[in-house]
PDB file of N, CA and C in Angstrom:
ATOM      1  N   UNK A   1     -43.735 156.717  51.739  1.00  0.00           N
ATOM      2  CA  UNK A   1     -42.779 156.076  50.849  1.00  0.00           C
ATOM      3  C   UNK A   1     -41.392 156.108  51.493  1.00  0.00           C
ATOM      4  N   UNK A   2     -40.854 154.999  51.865  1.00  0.00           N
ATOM      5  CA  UNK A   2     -39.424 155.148  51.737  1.00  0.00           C
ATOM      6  C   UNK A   2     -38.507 154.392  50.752  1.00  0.00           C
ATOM      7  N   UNK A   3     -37.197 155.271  50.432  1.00  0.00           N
ATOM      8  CA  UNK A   3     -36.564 154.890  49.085  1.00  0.00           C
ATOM      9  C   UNK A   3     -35.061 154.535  49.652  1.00  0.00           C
ATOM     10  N   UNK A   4     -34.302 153.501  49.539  1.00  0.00           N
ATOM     11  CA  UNK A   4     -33.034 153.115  50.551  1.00  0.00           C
ATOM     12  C   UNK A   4     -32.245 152.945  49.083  1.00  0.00           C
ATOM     13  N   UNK A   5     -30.903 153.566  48.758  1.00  0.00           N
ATOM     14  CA  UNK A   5     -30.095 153.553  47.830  1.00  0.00           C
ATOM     15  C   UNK A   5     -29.454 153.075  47.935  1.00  0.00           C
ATOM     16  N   UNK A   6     -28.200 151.653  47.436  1.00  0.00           N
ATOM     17  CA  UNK A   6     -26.756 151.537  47.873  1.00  0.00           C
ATOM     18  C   UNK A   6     -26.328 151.371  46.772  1.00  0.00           C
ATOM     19  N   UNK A   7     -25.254 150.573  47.065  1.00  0.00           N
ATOM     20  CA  UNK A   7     -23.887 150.355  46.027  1.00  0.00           C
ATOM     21  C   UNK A   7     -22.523 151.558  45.608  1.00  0.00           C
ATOM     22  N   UNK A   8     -22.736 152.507  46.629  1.00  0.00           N
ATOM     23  CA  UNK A   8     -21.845 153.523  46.123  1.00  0.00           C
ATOM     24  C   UNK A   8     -20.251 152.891  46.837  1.00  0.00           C
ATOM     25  N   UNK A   9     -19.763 152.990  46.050  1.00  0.00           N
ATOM     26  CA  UNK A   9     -18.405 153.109  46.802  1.00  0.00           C
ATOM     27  C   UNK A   9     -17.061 153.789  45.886  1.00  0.00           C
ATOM     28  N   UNK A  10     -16.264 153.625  46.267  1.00  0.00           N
ATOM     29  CA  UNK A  10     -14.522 154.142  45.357  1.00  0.00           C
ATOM     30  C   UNK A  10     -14.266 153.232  44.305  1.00  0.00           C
ATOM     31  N   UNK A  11     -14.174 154.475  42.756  1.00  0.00           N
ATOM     32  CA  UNK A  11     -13.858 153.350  41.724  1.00  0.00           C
ATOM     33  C   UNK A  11     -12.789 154.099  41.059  1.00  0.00           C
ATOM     34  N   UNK A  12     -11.849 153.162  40.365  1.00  0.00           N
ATOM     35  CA  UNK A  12     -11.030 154.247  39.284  1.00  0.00           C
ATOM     36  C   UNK A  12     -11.511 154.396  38.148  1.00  0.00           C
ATOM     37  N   UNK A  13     -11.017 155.584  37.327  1.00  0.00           N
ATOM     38  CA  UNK A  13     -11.659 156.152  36.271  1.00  0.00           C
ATOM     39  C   UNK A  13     -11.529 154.921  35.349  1.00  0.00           C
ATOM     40  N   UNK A  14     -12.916 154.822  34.682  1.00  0.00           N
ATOM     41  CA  UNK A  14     -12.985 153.674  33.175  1.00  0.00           C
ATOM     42  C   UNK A  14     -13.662 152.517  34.110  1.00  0.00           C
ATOM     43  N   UNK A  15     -13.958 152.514  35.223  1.00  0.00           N
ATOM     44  CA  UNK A  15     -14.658 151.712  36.269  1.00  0.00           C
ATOM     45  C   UNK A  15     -16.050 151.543  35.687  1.00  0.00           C
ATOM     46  N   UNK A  16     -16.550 150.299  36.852  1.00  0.00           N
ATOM     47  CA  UNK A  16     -18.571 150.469  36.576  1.00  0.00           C
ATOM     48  C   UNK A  16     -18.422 150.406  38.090  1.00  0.00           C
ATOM     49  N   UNK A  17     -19.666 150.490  38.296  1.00  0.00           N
ATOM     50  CA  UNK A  17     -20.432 150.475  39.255  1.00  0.00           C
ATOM     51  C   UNK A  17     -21.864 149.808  39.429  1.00  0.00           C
ATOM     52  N   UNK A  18     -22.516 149.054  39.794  1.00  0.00           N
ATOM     53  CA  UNK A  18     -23.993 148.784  39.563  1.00  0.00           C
ATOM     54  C   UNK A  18     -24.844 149.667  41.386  1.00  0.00           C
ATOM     55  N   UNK A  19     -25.728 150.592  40.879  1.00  0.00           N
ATOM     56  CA  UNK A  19     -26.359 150.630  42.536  1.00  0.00           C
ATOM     57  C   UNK A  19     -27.981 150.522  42.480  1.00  0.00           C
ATOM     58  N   UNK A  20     -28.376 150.406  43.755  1.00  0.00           N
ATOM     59  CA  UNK A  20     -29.476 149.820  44.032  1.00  0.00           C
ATOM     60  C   UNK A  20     -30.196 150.442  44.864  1.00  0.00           C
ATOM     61  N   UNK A  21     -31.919 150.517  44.374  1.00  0.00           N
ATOM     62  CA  UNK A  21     -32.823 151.579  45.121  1.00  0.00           C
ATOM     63  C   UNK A  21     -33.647 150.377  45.642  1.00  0.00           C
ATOM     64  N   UNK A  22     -34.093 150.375  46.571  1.00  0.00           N
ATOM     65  CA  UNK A  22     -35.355 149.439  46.924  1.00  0.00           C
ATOM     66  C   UNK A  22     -36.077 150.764  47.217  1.00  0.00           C
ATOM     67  N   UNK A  23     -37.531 150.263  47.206  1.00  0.00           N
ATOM     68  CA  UNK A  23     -38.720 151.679  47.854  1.00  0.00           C
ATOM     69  C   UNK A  23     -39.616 150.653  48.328  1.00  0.00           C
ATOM     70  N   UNK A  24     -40.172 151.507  49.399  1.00  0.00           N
ATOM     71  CA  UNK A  24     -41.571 150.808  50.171  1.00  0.00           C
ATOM     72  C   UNK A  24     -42.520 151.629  50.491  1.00  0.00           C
ATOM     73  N   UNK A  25     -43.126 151.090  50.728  1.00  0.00           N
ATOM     74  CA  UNK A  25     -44.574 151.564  51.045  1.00  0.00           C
ATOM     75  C   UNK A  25     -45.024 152.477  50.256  1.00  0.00           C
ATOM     76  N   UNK A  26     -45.141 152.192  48.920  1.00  0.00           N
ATOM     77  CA  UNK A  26     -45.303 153.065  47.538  1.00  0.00           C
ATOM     78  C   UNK A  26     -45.810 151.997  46.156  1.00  0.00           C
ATOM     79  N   UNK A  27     -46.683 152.104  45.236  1.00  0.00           N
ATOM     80  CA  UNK A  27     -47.493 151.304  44.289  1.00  0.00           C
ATOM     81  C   UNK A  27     -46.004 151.464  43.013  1.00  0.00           C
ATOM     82  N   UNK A  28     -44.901 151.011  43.502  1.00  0.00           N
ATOM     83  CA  UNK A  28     -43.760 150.875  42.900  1.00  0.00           C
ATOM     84  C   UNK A  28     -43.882 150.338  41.412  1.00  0.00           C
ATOM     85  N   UNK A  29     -44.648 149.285  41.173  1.00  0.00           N
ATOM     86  CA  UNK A  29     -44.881 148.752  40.179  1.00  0.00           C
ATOM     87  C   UNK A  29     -45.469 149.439  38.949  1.00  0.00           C
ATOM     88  N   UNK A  30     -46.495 150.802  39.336  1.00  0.00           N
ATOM     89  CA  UNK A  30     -47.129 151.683  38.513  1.00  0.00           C
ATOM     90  C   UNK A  30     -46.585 152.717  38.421  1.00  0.00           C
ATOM     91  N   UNK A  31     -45.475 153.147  38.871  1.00  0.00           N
ATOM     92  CA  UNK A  31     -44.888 154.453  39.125  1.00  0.00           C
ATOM     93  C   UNK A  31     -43.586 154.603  38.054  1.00  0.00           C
ATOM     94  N   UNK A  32     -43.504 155.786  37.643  1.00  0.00           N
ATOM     95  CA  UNK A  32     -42.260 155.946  36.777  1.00  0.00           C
ATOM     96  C   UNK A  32     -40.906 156.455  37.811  1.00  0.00           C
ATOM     97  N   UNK A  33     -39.950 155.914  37.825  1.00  0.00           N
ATOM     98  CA  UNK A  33     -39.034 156.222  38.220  1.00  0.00           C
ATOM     99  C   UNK A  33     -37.764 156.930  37.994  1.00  0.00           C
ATOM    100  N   UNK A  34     -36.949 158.063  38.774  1.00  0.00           N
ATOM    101  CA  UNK A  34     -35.869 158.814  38.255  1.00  0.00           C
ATOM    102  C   UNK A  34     -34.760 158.801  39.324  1.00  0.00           C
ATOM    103  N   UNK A  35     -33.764 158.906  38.865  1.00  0.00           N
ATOM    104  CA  UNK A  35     -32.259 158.797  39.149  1.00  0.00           C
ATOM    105  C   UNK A  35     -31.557 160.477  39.290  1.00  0.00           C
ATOM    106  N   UNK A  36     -31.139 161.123  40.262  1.00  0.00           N
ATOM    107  CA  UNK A  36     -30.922 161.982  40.302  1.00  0.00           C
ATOM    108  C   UNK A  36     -29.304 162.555  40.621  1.00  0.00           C
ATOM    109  N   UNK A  37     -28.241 162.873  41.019  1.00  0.00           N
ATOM    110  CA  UNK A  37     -27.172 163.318  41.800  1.00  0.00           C
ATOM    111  C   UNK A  37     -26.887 164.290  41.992  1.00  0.00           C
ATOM    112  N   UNK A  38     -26.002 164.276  42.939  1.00  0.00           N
ATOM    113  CA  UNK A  38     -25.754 165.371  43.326  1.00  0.00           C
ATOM    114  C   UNK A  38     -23.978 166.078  43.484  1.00  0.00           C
ATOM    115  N   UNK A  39     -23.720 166.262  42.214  1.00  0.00           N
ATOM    116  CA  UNK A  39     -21.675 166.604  42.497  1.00  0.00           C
ATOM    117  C   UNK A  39     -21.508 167.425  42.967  1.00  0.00           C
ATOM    118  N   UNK A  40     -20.099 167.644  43.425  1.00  0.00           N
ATOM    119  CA  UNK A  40     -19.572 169.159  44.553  1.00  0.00           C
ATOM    120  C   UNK A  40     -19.241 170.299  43.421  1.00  0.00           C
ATOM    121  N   UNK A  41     -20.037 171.246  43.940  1.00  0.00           N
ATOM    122  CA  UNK A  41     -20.154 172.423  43.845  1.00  0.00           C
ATOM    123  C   UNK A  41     -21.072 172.353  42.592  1.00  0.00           C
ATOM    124  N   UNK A  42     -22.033 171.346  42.968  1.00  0.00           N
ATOM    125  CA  UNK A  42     -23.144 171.504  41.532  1.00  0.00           C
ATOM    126  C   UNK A  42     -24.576 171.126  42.361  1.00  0.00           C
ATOM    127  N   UNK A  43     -25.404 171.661  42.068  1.00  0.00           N
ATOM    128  CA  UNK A  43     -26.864 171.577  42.646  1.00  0.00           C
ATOM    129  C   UNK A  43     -27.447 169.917  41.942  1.00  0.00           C
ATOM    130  N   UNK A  44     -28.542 169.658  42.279  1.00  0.00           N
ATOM    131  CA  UNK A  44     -29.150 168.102  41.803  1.00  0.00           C
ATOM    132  C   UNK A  44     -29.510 168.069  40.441  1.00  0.00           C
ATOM    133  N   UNK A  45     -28.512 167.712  39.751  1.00  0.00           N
ATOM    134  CA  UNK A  45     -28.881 166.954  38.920  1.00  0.00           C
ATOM    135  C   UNK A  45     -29.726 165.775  37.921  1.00  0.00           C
ATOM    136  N   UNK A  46     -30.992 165.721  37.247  1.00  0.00           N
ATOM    137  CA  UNK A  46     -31.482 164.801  37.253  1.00  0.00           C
ATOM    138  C   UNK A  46     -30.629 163.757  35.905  1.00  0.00           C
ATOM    139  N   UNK A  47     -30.875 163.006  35.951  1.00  0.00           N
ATOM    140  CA  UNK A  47     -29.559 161.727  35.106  1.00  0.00           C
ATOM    141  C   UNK A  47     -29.997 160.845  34.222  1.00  0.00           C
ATOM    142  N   UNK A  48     -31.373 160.591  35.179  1.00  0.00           N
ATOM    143  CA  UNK A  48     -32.013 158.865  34.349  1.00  0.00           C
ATOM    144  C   UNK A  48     -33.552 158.861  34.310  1.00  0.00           C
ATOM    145  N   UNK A  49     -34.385 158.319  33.712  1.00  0.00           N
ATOM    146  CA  UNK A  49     -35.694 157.815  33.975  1.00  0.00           C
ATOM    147  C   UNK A  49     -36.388 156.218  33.741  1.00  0.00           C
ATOM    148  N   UNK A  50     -36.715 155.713  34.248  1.00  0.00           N
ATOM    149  CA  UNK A  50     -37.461 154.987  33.923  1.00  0.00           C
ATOM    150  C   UNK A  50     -39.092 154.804  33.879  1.00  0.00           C
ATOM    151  N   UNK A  51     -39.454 154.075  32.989  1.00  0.00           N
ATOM    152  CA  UNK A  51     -40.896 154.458  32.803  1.00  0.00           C
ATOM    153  C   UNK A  51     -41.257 153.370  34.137  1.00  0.00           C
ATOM    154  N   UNK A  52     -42.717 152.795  34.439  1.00  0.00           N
ATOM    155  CA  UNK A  52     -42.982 151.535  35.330  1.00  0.00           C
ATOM    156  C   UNK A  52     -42.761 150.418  34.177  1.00  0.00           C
ATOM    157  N   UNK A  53     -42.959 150.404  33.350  1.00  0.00           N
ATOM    158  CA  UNK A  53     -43.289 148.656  32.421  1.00  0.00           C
ATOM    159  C   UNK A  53     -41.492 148.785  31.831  1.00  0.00           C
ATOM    160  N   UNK A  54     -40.615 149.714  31.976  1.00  0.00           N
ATOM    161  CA  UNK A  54     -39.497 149.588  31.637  1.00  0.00           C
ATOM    162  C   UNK A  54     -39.495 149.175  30.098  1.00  0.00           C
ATOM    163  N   UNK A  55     -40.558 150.139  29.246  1.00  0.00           N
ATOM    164  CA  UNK A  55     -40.908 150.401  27.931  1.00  0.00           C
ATOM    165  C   UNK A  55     -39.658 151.369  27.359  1.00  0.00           C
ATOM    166  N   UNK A  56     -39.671 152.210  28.540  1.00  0.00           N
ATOM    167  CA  UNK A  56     -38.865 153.719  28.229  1.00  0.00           C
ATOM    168  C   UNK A  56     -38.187 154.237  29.159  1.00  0.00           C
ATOM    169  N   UNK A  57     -36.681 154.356  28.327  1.00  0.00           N
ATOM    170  CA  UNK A  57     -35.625 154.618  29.386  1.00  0.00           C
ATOM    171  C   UNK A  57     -35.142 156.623  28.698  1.00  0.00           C
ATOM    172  N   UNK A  58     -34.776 157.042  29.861  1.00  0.00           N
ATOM    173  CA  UNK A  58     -34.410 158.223  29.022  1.00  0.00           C
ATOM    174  C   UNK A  58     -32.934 158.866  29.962  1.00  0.00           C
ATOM    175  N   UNK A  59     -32.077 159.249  29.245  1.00  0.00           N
ATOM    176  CA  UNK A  59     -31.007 159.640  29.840  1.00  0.00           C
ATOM    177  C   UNK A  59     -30.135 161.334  29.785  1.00  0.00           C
ATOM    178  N   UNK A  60     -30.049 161.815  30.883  1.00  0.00           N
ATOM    179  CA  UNK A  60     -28.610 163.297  30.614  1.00  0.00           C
ATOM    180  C   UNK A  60     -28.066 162.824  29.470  1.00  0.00           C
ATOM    181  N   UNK A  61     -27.839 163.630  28.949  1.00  0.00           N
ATOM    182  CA  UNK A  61     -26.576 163.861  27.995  1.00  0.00           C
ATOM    183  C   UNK A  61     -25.459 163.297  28.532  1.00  0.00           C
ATOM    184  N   UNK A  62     -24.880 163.874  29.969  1.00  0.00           N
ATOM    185  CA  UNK A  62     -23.719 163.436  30.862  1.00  0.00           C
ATOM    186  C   UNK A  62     -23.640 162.404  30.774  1.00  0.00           C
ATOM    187  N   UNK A  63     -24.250 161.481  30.634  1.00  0.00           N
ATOM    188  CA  UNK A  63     -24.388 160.113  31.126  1.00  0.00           C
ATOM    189  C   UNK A  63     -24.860 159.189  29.651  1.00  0.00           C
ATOM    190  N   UNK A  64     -25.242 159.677  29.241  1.00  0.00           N
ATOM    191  CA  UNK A  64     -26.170 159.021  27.755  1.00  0.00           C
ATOM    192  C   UNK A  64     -24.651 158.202  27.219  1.00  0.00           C
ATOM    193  N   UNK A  65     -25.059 156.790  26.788  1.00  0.00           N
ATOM    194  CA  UNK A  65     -23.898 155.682  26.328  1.00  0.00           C
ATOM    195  C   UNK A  65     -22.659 155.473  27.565  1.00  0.00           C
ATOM    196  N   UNK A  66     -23.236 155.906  28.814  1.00  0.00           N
ATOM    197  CA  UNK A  66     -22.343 155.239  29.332  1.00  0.00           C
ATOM    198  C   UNK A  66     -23.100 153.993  30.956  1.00  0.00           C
ATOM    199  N   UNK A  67     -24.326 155.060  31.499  1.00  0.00           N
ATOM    200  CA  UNK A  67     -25.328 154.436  32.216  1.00  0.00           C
ATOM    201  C   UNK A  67     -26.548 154.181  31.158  1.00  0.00           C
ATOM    202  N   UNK A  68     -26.998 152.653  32.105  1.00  0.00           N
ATOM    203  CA  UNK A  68     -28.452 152.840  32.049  1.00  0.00           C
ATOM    204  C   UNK A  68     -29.124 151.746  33.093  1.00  0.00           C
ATOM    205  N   UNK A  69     -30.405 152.157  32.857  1.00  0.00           N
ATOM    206  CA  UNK A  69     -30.929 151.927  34.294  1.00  0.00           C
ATOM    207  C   UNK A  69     -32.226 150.608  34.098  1.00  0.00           C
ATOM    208  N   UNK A  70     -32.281 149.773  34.806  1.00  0.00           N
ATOM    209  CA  UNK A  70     -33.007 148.744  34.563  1.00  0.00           C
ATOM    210  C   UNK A  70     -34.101 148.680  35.987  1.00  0.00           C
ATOM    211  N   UNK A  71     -35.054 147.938  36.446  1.00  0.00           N
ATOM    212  CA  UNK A  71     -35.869 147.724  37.440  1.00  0.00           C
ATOM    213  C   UNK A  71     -36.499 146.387  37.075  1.00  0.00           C
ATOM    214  N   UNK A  72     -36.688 145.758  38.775  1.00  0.00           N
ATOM    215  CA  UNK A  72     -36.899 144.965  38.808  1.00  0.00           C
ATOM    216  C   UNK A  72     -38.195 144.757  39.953  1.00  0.00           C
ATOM    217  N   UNK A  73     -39.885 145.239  39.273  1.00  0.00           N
ATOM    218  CA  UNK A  73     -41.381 145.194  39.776  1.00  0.00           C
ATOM    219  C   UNK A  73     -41.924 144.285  40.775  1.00  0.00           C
ATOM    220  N   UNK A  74     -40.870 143.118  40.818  1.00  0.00           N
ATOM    221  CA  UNK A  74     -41.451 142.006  41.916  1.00  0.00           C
ATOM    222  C   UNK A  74     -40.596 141.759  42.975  1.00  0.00           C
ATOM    223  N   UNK A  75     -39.427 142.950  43.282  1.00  0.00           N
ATOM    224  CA  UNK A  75     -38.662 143.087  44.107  1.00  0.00           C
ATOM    225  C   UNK A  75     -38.440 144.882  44.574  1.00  0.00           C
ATOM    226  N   UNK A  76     -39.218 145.585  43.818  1.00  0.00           N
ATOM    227  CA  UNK A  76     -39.496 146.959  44.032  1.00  0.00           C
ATOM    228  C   UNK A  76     -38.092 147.358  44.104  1.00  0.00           C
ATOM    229  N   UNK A  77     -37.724 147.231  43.082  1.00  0.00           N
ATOM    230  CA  UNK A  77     -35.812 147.823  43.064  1.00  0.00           C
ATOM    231  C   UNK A  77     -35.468 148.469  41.592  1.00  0.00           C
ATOM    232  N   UNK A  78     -34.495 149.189  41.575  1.00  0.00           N
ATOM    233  CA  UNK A  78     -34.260 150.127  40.858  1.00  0.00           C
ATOM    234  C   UNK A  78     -33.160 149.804  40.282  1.00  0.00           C
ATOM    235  N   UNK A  79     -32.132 149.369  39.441  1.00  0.00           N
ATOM    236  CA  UNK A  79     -30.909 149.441  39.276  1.00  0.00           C
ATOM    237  C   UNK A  79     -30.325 150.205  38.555  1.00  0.00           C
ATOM    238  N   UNK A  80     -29.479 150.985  38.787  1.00  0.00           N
ATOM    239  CA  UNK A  80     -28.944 152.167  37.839  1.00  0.00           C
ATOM    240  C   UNK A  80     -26.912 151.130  37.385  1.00  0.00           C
ATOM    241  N   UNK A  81     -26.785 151.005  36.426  1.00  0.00           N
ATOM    242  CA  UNK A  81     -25.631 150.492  35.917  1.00  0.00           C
ATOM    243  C   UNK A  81     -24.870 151.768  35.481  1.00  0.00           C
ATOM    244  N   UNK A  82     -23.043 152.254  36.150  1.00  0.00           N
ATOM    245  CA  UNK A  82     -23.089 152.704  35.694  1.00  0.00           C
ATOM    246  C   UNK A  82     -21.713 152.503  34.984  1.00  0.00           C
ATOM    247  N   UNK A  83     -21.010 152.482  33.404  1.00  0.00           N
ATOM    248  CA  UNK A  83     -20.065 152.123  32.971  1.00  0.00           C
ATOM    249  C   UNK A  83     -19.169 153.409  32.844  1.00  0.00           C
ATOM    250  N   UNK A  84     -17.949 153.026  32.532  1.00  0.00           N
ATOM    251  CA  UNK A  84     -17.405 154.032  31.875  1.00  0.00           C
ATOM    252  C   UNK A  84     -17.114 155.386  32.788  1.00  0.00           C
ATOM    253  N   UNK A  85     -16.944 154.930  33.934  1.00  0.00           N
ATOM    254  CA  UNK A  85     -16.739 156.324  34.816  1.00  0.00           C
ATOM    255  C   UNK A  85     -15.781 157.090  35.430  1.00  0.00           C
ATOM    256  N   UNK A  86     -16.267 158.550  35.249  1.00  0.00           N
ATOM    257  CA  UNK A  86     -15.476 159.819  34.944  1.00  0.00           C
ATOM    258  C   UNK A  86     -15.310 160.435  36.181  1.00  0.00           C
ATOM    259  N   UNK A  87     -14.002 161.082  36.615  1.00  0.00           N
ATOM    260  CA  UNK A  87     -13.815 161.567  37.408  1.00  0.00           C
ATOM    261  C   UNK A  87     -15.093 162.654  38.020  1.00  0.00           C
ATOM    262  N   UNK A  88     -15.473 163.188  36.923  1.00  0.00           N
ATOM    263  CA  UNK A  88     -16.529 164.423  36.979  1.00  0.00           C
ATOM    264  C   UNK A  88     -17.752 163.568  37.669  1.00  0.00           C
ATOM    265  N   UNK A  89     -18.008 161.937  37.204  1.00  0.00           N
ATOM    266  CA  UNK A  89     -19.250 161.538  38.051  1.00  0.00           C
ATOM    267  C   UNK A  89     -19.105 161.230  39.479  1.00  0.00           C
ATOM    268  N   UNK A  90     -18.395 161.935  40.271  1.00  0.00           N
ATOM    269  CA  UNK A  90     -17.997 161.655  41.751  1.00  0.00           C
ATOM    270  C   UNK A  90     -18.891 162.451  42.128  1.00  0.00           C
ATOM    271  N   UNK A  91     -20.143 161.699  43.130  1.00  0.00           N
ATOM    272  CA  UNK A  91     -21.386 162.777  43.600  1.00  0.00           C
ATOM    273  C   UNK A  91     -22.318 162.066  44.603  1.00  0.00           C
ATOM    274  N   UNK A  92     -23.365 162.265  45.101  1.00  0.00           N
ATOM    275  CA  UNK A  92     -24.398 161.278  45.648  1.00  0.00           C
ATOM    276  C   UNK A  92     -25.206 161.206  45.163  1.00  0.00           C
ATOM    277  N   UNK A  93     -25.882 159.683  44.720  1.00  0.00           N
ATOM    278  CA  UNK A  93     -26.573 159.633  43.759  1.00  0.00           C
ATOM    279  C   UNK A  93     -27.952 159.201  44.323  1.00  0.00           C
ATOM    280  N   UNK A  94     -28.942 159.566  43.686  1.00  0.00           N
ATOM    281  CA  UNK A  94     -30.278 159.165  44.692  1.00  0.00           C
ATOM    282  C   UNK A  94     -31.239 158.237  43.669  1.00  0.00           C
ATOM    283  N   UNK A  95     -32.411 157.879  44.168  1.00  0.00           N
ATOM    284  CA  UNK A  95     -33.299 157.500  43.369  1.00  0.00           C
ATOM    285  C   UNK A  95     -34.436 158.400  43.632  1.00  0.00           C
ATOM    286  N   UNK A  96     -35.479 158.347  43.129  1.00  0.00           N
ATOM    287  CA  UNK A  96     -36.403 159.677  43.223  1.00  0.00           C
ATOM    288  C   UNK A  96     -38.262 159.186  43.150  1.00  0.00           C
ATOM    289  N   UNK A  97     -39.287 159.204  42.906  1.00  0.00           N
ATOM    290  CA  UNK A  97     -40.827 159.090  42.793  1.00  0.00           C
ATOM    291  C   UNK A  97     -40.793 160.207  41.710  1.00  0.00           C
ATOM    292  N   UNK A  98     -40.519 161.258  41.743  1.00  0.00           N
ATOM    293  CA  UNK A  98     -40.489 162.087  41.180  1.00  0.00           C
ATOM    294  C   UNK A  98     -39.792 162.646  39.900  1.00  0.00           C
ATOM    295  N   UNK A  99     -40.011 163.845  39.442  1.00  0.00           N
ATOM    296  CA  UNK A  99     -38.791 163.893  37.807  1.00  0.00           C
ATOM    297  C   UNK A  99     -38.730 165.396  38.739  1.00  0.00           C
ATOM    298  N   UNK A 100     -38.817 165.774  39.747  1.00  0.00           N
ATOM    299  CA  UNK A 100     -37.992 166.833  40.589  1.00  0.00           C
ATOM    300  C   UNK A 100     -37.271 166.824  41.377  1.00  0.00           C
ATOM    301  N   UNK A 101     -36.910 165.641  41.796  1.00  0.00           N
ATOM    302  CA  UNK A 101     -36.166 164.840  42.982  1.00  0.00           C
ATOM    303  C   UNK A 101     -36.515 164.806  44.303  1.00  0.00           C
ATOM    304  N   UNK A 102     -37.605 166.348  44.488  1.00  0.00           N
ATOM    305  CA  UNK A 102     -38.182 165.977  46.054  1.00  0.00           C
ATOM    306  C   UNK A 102     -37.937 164.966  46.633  1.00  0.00           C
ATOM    307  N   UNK A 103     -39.049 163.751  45.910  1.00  0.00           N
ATOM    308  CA  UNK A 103     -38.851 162.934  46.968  1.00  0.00           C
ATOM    309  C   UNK A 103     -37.598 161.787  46.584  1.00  0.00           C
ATOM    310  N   UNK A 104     -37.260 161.950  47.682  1.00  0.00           N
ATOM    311  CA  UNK A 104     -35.779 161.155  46.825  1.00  0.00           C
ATOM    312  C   UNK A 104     -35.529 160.477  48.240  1.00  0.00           C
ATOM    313  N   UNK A 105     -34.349 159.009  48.347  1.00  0.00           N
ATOM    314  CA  UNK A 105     -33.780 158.906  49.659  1.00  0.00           C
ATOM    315  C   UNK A 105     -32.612 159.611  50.059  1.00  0.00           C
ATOM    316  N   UNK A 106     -31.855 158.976  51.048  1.00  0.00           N
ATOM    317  CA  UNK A 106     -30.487 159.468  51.406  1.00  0.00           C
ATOM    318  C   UNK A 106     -29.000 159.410  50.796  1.00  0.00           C
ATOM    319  N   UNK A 107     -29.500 158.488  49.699  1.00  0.00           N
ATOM    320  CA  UNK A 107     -28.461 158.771  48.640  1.00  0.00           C
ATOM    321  C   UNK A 107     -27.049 158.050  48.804  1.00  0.00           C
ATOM    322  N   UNK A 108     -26.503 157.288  47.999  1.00  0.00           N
ATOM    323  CA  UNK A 108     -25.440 156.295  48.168  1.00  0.00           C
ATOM    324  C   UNK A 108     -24.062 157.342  47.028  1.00  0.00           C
ATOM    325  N   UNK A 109     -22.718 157.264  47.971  1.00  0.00           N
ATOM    326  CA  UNK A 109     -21.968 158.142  47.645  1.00  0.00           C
ATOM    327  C   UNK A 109     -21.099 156.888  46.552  1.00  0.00           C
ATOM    328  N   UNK A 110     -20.704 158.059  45.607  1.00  0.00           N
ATOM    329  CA  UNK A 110     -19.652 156.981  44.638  1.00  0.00           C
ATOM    330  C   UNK A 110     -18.369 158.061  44.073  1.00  0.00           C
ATOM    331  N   UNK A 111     -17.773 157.302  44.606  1.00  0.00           N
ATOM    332  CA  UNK A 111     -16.106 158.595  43.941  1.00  0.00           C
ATOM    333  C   UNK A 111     -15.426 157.865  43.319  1.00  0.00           C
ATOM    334  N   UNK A 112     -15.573 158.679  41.871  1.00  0.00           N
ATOM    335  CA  UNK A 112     -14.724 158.312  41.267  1.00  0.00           C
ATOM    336  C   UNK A 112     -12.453 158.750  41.485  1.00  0.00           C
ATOM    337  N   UNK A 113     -11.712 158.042  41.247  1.00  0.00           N
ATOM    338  CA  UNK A 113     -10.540 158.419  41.654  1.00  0.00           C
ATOM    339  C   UNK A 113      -9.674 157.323  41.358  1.00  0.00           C
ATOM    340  N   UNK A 114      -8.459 157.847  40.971  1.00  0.00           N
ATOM    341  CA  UNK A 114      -7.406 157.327  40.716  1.00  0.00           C
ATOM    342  C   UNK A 114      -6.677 156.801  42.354  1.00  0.00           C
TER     343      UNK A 114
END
């Protein structure tokens, strides 16, 4: 499986962001998917889930009413939307196979900042 993340870049606070997972060589379409990060001086975080049929979305607290996360099965992509953002969400954010983050990619950086 590989999982390629982007869209991170520098936003100011009250910003969005939209970022993007593609995965390959993985039955993407049947698989439930999770959203993970990682902030400074905080261990990985998990954030988001999605189910495969995008029946069921489930979210952190941290994040609950401000992200959410959509996918798109015939392009094997992930989209995590994220609104409303807080200095505190400055981190690297990954996409995951997993609800432990193991397998996760290399992760697209997003700082938040004035």
């Amino acid at each position: 499986v590989q999982l390629m993340e982007s869209g991170g870049d520098l936003v100011q606070p009250g910003g969005s962001l939209r970022l993007s997972c593609v995965v390959t060589e993985f039955p993407f379409s049947f698989w439930d998917m999770n959203w993970f990060r990682q902030t400074p001086g905080k261990g990985l975080e998990w954030i988001s889930s999605i189910n495969y049929d995008s029946t069921e979305m489930k979210y952190a607290d941290s994040v609950k009413g401000r992200f959410t996360v959509s996918r798109d099965n015939s392009k094997n992509t992930l989209f995590p939307q994220m609104d409303s953002l807080k200095i505190e969400d400055t981190g690297v954010y990954y996409c995951a196979t997993d609800s432990s983050g193991h397998q996760r990619g290399q992760g697209t950086q997003v700082t938040v900042s004035s």
